[in-house]
N, C-alpha and C. Protein backbone atom coordinates (compact mmCIF):
# COMPACT_ATOMS: atom_id res chain seq x y z
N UNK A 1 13.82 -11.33 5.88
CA UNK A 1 13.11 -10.57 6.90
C UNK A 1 12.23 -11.54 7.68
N UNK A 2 12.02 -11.98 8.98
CA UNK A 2 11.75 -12.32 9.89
C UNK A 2 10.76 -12.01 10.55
N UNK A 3 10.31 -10.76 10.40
CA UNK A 3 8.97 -10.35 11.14
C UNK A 3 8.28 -9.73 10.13
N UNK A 4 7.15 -9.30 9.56
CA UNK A 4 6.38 -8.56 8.89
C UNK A 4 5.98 -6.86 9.26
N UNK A 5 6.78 -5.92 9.14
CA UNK A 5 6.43 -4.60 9.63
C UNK A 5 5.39 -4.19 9.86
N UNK A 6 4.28 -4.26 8.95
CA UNK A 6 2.89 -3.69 8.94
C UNK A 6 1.98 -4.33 8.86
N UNK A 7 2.26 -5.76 9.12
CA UNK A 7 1.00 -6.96 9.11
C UNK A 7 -0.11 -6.72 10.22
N UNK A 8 -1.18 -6.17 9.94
CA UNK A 8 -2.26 -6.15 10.66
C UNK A 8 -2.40 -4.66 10.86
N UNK A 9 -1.80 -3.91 10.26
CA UNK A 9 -1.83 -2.64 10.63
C UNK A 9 -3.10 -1.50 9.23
N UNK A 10 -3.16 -0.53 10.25
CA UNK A 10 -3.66 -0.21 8.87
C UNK A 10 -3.03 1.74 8.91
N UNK A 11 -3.01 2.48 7.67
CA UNK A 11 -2.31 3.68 7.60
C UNK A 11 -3.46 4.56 6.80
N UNK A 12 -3.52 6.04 7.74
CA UNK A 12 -4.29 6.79 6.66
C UNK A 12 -3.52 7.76 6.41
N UNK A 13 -2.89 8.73 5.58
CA UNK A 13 -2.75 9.67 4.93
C UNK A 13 -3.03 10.68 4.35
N UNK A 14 -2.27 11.75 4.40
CA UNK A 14 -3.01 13.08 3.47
C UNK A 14 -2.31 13.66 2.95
N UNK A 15 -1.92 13.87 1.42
CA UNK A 15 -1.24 14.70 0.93
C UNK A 15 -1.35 16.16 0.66
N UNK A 16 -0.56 16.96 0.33
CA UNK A 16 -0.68 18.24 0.11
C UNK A 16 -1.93 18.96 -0.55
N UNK A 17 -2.75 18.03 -1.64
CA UNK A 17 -3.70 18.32 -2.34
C UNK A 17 -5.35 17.82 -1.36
N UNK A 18 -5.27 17.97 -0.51
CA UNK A 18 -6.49 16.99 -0.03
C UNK A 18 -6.71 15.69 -0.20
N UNK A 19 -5.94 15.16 -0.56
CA UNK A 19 -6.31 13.32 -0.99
C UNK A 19 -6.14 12.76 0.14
N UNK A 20 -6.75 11.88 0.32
CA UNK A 20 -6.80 11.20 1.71
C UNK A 20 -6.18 9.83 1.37
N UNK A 21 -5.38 8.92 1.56
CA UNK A 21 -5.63 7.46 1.52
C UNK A 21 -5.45 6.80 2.39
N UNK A 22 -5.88 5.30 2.47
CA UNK A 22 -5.81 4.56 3.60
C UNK A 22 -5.07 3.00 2.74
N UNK A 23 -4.19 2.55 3.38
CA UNK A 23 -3.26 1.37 3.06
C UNK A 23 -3.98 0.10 4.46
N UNK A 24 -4.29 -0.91 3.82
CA UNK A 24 -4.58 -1.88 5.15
C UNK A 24 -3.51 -2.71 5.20
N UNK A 25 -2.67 -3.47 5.97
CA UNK A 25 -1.88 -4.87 5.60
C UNK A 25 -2.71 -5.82 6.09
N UNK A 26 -2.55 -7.09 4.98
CA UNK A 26 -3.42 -8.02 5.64
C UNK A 26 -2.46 -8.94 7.00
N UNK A 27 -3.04 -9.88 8.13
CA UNK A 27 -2.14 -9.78 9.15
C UNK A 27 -1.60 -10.69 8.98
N UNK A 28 -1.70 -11.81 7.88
CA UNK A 28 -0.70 -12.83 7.53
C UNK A 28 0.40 -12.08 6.50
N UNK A 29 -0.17 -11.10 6.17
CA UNK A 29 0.92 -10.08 5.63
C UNK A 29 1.08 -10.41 3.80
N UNK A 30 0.01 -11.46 3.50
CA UNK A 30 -0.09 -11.31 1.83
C UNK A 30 -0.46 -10.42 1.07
N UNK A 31 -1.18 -9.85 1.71
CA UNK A 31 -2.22 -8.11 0.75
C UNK A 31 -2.51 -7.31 1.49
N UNK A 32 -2.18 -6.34 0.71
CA UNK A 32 -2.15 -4.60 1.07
C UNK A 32 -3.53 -4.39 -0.04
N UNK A 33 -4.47 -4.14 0.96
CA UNK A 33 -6.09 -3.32 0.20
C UNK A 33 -5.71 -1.94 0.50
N UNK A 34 -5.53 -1.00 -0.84
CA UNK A 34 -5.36 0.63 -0.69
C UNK A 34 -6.82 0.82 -1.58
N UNK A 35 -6.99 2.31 -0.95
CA UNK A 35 -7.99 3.19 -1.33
C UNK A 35 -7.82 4.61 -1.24
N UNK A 36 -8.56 5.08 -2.20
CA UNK A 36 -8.67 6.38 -1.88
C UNK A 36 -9.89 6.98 -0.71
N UNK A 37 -9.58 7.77 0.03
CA UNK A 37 -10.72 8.03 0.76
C UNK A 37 -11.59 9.53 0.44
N UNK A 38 -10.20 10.49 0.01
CA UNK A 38 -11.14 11.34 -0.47
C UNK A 38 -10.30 12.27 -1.39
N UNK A 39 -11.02 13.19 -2.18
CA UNK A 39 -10.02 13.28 -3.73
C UNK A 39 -10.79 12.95 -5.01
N UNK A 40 -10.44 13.57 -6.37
CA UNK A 40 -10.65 13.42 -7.39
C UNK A 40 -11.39 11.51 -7.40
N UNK A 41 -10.33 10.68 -6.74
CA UNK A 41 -10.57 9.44 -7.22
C UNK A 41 -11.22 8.55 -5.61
N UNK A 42 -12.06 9.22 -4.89
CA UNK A 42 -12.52 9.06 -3.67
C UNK A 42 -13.18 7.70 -4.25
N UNK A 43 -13.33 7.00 -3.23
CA UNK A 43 -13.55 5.74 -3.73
C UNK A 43 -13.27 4.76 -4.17
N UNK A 44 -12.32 4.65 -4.88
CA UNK A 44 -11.32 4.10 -5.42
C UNK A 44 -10.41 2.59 -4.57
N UNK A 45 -11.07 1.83 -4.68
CA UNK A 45 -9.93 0.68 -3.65
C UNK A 45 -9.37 -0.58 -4.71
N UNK A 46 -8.29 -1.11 -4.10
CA UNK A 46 -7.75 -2.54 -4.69
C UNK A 46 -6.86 -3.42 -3.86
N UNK A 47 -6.85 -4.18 -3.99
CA UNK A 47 -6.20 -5.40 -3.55
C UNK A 47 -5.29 -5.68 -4.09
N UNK A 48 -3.81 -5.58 -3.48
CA UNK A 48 -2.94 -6.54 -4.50
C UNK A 48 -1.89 -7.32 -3.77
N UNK A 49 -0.98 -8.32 -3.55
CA UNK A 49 -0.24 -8.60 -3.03
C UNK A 49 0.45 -8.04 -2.67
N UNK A 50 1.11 -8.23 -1.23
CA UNK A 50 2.18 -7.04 -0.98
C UNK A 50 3.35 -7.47 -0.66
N UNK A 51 3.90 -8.99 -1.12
CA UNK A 51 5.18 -9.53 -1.34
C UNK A 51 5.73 -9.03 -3.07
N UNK A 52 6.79 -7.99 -2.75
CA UNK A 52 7.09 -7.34 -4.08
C UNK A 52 7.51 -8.57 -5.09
N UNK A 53 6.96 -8.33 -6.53
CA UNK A 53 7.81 -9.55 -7.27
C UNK A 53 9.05 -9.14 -7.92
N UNK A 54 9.78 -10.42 -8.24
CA UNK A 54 11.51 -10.26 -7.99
C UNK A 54 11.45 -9.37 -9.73
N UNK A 55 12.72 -8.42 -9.13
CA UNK A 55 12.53 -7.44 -10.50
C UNK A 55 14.68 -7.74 -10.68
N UNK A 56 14.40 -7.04 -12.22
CA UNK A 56 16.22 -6.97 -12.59
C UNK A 56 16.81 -5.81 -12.01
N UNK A 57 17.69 -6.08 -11.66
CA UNK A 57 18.83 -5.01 -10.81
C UNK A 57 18.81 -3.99 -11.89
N UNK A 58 19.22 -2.62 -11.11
CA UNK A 58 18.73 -1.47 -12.33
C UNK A 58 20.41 -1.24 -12.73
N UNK A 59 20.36 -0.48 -14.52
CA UNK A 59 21.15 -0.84 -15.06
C UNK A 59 22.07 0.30 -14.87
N UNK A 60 23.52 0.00 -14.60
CA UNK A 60 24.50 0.90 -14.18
C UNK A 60 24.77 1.58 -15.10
N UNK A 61 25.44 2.96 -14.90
CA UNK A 61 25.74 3.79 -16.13
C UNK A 61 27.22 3.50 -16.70
């Protein structure tokens, strides 16, 4: 992938229950800071990389 989709962007949300969240991308596009904004767990933020790490192909039946 060639361009970064959501680098610099940021997303808020609301699910069915009132929860609010907000997703940031960072604009070099290494970390996604999510939080909760409002909800049981209002407050709630973290940082984590947002280049997925390499996982095993899932197992066929």
């Amino acid at each position: 992938m060639s361009q970064l989709t959501y680098a610099g962007q940021t997303f808020n949300f609301r699910v069915g229950d009132g929860v609010v969240f907000r997703n940031t991308y960072a604009a070099d596009g290494t970390t996604l800071r999510y939080g909760t904004l409002e909800g049981p767990a209002g407050g709630a933020e973290e940082t984590a990389p947002s280049t997925p790490e390499p996982s095993d192909p899932p197992e066929g039946p």
